[in-house]
PDB file of N, CA and C in Angstrom:
ATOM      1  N   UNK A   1    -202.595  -6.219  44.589  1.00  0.00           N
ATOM      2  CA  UNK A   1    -202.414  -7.098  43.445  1.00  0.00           C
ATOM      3  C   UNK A   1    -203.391  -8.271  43.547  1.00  0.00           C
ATOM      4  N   UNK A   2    -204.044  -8.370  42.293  1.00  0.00           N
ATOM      5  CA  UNK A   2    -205.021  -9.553  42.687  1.00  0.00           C
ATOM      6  C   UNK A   2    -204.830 -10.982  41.881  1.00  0.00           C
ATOM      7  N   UNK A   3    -204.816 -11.553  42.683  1.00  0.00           N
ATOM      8  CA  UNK A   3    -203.856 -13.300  42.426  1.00  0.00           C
ATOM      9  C   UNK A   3    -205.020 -14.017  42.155  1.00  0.00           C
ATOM     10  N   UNK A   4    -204.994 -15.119  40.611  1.00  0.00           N
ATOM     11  CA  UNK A   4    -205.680 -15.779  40.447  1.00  0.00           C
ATOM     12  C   UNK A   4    -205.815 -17.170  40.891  1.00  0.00           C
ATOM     13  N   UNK A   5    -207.410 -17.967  41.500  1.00  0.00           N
ATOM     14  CA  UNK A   5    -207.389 -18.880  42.242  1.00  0.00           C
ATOM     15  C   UNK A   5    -207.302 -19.984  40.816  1.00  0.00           C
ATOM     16  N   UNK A   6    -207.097 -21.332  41.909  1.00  0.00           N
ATOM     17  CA  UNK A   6    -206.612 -22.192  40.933  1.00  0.00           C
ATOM     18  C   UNK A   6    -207.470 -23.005  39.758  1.00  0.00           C
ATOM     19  N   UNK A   7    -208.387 -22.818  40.281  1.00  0.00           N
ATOM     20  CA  UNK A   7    -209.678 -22.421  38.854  1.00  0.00           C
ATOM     21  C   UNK A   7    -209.314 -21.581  37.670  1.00  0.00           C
ATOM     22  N   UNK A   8    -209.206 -20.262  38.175  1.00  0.00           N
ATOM     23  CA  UNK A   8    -208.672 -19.923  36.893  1.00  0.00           C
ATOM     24  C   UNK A   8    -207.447 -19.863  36.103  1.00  0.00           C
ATOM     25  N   UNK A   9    -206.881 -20.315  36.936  1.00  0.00           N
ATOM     26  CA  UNK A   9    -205.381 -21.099  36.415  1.00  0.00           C
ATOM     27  C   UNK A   9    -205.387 -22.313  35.642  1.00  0.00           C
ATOM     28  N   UNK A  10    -206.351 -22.916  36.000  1.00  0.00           N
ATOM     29  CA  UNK A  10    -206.963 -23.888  34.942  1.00  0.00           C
ATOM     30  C   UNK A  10    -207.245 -23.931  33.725  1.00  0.00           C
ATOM     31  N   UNK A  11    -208.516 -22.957  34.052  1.00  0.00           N
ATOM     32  CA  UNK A  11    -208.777 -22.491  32.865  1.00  0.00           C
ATOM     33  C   UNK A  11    -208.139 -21.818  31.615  1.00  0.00           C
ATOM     34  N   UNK A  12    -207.302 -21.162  32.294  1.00  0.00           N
ATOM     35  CA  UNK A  12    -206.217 -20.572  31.232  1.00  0.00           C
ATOM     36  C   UNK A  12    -204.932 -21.331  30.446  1.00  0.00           C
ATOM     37  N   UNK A  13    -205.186 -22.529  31.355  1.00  0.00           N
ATOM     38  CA  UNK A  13    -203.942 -23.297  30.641  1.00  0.00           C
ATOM     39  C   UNK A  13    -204.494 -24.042  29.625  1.00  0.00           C
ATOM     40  N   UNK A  14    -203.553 -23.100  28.663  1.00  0.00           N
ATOM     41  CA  UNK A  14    -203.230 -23.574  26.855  1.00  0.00           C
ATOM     42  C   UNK A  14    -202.774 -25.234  26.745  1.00  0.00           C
ATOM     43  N   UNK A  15    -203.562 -25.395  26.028  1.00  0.00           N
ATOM     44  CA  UNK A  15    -203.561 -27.579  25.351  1.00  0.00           C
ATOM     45  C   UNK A  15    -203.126 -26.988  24.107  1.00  0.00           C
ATOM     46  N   UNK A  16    -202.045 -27.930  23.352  1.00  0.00           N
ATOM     47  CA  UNK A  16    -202.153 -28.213  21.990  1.00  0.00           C
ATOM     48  C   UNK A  16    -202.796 -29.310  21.467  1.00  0.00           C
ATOM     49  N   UNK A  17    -203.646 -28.622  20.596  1.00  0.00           N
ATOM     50  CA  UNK A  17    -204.895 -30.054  19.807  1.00  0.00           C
ATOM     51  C   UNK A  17    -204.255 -29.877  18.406  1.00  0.00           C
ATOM     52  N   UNK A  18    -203.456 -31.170  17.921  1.00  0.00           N
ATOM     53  CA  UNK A  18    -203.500 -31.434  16.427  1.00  0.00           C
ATOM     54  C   UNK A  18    -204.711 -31.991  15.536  1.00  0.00           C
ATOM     55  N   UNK A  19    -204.439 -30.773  14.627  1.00  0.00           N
ATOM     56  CA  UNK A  19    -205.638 -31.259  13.147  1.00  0.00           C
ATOM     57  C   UNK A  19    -205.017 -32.536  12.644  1.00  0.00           C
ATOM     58  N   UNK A  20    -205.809 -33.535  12.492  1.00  0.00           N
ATOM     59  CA  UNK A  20    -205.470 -34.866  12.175  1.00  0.00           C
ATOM     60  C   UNK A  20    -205.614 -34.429  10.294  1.00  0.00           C
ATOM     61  N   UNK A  21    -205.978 -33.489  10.067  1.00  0.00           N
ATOM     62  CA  UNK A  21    -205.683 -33.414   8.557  1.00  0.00           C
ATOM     63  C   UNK A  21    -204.526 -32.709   8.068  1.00  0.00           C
ATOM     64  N   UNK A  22    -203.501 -31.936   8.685  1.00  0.00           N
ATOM     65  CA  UNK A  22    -202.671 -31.064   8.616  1.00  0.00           C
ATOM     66  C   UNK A  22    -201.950 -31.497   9.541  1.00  0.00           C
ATOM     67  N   UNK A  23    -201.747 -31.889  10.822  1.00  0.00           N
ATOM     68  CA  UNK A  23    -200.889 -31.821  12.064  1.00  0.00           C
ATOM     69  C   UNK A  23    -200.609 -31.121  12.263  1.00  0.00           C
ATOM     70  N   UNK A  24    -201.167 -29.684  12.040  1.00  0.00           N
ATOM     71  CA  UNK A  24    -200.576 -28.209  12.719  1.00  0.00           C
ATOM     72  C   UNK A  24    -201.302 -28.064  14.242  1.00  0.00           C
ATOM     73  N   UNK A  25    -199.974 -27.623  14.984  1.00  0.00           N
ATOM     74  CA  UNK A  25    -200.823 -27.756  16.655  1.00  0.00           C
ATOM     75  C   UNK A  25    -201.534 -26.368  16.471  1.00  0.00           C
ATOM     76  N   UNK A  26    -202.507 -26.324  17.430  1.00  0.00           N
ATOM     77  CA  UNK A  26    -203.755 -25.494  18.035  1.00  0.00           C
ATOM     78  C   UNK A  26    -203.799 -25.088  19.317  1.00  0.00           C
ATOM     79  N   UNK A  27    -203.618 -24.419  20.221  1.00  0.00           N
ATOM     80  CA  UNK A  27    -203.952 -24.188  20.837  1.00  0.00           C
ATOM     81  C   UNK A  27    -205.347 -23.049  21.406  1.00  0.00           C
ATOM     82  N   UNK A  28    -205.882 -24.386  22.205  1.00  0.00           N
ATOM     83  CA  UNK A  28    -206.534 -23.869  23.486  1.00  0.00           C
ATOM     84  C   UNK A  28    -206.611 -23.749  24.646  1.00  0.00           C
ATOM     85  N   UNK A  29    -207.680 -22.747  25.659  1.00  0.00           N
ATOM     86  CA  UNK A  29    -207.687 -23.068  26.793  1.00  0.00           C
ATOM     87  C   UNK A  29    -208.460 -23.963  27.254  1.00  0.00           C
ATOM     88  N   UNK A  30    -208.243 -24.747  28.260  1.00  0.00           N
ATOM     89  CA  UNK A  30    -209.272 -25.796  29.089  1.00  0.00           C
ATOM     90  C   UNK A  30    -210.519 -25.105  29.420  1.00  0.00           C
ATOM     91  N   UNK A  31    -210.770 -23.669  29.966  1.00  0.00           N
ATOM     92  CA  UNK A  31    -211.823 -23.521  30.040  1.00  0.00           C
ATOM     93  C   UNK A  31    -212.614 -23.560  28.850  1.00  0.00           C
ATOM     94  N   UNK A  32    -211.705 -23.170  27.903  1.00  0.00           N
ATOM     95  CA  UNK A  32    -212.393 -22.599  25.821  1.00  0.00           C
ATOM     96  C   UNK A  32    -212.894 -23.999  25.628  1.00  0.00           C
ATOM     97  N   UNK A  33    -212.108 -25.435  25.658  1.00  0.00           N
ATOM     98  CA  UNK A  33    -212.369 -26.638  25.435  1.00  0.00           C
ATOM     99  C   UNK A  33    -213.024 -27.209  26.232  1.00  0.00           C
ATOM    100  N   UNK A  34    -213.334 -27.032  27.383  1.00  0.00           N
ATOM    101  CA  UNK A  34    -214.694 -27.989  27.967  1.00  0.00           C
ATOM    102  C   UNK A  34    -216.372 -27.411  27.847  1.00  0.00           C
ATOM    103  N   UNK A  35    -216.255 -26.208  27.200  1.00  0.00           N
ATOM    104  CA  UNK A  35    -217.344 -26.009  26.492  1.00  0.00           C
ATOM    105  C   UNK A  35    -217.579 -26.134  25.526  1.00  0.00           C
ATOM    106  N   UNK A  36    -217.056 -26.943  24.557  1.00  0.00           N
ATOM    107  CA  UNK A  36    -217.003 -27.503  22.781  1.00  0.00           C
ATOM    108  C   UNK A  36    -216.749 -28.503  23.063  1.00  0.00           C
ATOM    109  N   UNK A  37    -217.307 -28.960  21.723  1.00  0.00           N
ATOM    110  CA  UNK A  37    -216.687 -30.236  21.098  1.00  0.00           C
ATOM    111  C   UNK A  37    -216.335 -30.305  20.166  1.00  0.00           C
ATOM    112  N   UNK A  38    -216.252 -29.103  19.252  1.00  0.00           N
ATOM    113  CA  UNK A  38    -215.565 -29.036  18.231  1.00  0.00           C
ATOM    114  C   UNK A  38    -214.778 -27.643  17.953  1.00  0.00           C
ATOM    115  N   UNK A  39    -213.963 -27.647  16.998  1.00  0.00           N
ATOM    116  CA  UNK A  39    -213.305 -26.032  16.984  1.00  0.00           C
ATOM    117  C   UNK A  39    -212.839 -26.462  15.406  1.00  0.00           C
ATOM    118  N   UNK A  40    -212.333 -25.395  14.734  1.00  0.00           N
ATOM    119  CA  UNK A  40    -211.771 -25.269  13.561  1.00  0.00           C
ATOM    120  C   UNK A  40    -210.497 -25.265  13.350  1.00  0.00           C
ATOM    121  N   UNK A  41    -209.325 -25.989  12.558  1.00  0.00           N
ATOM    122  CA  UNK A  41    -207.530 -25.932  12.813  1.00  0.00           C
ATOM    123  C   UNK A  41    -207.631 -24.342  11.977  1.00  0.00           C
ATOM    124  N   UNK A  42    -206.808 -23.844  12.877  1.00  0.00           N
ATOM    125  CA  UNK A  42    -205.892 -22.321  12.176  1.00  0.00           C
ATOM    126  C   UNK A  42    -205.419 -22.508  11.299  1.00  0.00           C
ATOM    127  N   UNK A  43    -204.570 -23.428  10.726  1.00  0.00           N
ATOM    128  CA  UNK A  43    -204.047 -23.585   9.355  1.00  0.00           C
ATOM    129  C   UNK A  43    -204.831 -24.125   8.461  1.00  0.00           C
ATOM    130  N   UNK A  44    -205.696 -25.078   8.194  1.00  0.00           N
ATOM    131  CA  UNK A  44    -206.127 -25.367   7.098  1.00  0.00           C
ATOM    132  C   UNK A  44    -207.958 -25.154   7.291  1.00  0.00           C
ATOM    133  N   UNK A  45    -208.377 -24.840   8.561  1.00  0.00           N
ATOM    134  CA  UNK A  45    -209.738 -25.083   8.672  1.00  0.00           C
ATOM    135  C   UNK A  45    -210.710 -26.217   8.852  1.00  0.00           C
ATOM    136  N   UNK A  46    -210.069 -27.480   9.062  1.00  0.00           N
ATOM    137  CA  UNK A  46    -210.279 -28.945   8.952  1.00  0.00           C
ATOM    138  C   UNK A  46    -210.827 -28.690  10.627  1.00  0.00           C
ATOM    139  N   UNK A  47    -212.275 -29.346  10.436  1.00  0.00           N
ATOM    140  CA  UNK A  47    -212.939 -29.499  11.841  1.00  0.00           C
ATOM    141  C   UNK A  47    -212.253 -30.259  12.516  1.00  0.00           C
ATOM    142  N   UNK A  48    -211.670 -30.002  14.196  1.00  0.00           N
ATOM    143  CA  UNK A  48    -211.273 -30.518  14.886  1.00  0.00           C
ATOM    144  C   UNK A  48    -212.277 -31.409  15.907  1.00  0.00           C
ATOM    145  N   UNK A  49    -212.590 -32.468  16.111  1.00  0.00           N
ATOM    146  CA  UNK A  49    -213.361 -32.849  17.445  1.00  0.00           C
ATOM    147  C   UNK A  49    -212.600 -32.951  18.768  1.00  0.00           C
ATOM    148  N   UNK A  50    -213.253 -32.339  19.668  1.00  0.00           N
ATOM    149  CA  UNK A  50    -212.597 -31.838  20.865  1.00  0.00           C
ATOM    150  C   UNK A  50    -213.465 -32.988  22.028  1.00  0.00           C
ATOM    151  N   UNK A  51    -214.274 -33.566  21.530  1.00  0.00           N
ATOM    152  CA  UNK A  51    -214.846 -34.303  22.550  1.00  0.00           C
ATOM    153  C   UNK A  51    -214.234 -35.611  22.714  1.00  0.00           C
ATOM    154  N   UNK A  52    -213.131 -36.279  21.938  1.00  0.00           N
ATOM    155  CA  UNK A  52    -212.927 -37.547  21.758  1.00  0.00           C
ATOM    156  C   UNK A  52    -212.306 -37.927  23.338  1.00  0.00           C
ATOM    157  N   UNK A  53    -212.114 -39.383  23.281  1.00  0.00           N
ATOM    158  CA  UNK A  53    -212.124 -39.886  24.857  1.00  0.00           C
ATOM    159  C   UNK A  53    -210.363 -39.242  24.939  1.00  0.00           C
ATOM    160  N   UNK A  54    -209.591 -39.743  23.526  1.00  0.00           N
ATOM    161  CA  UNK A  54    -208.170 -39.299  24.537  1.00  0.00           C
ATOM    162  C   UNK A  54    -208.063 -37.590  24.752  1.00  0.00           C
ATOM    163  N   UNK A  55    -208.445 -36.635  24.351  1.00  0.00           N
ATOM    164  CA  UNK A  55    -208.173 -35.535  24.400  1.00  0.00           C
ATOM    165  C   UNK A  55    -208.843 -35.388  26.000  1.00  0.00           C
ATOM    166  N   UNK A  56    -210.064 -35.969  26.005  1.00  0.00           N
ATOM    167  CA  UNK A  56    -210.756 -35.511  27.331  1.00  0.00           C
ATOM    168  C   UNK A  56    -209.880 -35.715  28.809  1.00  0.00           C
ATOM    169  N   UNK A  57    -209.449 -36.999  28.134  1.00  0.00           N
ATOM    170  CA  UNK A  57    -208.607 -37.456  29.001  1.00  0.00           C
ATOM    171  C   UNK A  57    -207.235 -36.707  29.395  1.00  0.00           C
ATOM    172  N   UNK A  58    -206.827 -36.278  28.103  1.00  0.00           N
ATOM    173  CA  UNK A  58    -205.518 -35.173  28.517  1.00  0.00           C
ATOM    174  C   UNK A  58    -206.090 -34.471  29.625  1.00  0.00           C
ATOM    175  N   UNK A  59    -206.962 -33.959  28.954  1.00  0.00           N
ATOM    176  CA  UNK A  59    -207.487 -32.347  29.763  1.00  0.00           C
ATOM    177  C   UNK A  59    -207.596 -32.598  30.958  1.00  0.00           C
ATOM    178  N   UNK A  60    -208.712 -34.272  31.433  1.00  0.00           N
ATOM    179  CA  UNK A  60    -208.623 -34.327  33.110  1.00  0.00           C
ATOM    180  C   UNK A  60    -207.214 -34.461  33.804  1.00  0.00           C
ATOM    181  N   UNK A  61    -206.265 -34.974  33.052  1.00  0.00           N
ATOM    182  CA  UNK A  61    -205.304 -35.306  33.596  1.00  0.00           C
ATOM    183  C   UNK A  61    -204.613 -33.868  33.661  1.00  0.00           C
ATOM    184  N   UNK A  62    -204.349 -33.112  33.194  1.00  0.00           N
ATOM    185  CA  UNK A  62    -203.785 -31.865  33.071  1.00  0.00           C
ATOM    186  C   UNK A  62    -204.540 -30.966  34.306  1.00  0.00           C
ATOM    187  N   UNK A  63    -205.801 -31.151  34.281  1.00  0.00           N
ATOM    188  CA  UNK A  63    -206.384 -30.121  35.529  1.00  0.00           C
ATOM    189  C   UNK A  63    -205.771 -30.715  37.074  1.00  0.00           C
ATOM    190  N   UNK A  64    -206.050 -32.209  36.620  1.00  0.00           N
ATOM    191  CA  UNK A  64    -205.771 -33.295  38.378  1.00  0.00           C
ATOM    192  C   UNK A  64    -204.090 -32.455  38.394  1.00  0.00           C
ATOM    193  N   UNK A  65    -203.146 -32.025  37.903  1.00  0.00           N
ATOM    194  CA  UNK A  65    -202.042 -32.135  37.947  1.00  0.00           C
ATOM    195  C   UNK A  65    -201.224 -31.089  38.700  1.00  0.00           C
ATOM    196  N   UNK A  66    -202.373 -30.127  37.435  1.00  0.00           N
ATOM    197  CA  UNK A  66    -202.745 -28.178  38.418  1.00  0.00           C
ATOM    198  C   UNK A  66    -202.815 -28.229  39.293  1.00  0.00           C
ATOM    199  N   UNK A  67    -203.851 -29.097  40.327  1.00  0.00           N
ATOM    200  CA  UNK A  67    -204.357 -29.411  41.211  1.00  0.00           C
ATOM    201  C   UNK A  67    -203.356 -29.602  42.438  1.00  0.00           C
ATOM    202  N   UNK A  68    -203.050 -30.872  41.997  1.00  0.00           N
ATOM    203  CA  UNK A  68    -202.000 -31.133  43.156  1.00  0.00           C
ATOM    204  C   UNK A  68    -200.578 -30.051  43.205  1.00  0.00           C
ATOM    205  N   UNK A  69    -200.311 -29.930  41.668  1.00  0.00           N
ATOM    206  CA  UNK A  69    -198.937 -28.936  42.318  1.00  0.00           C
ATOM    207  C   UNK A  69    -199.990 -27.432  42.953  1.00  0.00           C
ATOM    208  N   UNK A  70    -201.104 -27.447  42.728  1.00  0.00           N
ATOM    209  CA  UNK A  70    -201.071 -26.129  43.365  1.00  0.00           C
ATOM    210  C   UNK A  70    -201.504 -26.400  45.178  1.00  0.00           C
ATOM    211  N   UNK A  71    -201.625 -27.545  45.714  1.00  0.00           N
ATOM    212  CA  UNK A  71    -201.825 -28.434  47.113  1.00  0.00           C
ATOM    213  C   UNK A  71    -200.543 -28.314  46.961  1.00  0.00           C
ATOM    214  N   UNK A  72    -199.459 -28.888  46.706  1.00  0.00           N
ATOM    215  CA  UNK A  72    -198.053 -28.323  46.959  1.00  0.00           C
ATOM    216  C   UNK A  72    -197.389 -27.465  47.582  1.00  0.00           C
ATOM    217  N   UNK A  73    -197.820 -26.550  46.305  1.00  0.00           N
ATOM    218  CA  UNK A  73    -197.195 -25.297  46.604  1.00  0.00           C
ATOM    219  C   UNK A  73    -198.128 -24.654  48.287  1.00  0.00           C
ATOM    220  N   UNK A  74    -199.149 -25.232  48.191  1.00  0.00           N
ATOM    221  CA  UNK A  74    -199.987 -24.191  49.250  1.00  0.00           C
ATOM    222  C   UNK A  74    -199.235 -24.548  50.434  1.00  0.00           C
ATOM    223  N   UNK A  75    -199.025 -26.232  50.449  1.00  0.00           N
ATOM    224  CA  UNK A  75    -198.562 -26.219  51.498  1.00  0.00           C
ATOM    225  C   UNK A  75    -197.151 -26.482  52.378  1.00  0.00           C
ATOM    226  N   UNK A  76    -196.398 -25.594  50.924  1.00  0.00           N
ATOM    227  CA  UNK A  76    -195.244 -25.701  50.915  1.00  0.00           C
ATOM    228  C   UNK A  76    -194.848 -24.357  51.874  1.00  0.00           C
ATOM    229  N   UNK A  77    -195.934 -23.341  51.444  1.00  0.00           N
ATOM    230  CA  UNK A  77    -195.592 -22.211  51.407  1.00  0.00           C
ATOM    231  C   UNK A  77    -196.386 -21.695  52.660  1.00  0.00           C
ATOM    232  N   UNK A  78    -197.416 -22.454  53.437  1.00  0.00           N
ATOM    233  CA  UNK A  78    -197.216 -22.382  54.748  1.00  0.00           C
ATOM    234  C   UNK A  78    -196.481 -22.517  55.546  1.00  0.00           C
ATOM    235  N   UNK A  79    -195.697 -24.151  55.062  1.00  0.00           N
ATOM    236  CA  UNK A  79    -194.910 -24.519  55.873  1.00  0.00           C
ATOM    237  C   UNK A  79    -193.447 -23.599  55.996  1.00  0.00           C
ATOM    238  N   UNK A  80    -193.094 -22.456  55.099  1.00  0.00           N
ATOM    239  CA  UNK A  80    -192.186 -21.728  55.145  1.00  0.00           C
ATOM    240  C   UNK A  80    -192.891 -20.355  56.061  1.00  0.00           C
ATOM    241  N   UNK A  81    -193.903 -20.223  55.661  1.00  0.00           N
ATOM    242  CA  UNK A  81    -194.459 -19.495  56.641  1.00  0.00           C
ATOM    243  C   UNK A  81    -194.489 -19.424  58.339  1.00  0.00           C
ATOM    244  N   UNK A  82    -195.026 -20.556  58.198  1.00  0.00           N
ATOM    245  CA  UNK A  82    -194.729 -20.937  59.808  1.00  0.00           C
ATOM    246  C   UNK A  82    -193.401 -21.333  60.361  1.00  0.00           C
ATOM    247  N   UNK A  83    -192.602 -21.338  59.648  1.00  0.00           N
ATOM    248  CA  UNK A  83    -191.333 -21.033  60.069  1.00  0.00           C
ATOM    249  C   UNK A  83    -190.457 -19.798  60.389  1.00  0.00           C
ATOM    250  N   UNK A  84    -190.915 -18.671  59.474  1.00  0.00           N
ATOM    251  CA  UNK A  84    -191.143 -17.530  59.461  1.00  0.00           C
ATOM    252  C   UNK A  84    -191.884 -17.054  60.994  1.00  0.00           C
ATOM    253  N   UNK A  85    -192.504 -17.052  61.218  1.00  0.00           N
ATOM    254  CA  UNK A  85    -193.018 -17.035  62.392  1.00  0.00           C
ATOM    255  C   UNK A  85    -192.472 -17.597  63.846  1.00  0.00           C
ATOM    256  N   UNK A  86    -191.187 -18.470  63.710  1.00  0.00           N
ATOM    257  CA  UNK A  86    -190.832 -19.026  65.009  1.00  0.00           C
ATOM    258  C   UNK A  86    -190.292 -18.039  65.394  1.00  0.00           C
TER     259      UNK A  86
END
């Protein structure tokens, strides 16, 4: 079975971006959104900008977050490991 590293766990995690002309949420992935800066809303077609400072800011904050719970878990799950082992 092949387990994805936490890169691409990243990448795959879905953001909702509201069209400020509609407010219908959008979703993307972080990897789909740090290569744009813009995308189109599904419901009405109203250009979305994806580069603005607070969205960017979601997104870093959302990866830093991945991040640490996945330092967590790693070393949560040694530490059950090596217990396993006494």
């Amino acid at each position: 079975m092949e387990t994805m590293g936490i890169d691409e766990v990243i990448d795959s995690r879905q953001m909702e971006v509201e069209c400020h002309a509609c407010h219908a949420p959008n979703h993307r992935t972080l990897g789909w959104m740090r290569d744009r800066h813009e995308t189109q809303c599904d419901c009405c077609g109203e250009l979305i900008v994806l580069g603005t400072a607070d969205l960017r800011s979601k997104m870093r904050n959302t990866e830093r977050l991945l991040r640490v719970l996945s330092e967590q878990l790693s070393q949560t799950l040694q530490h059950n490991l090596a217990g396993l082992h006494r």
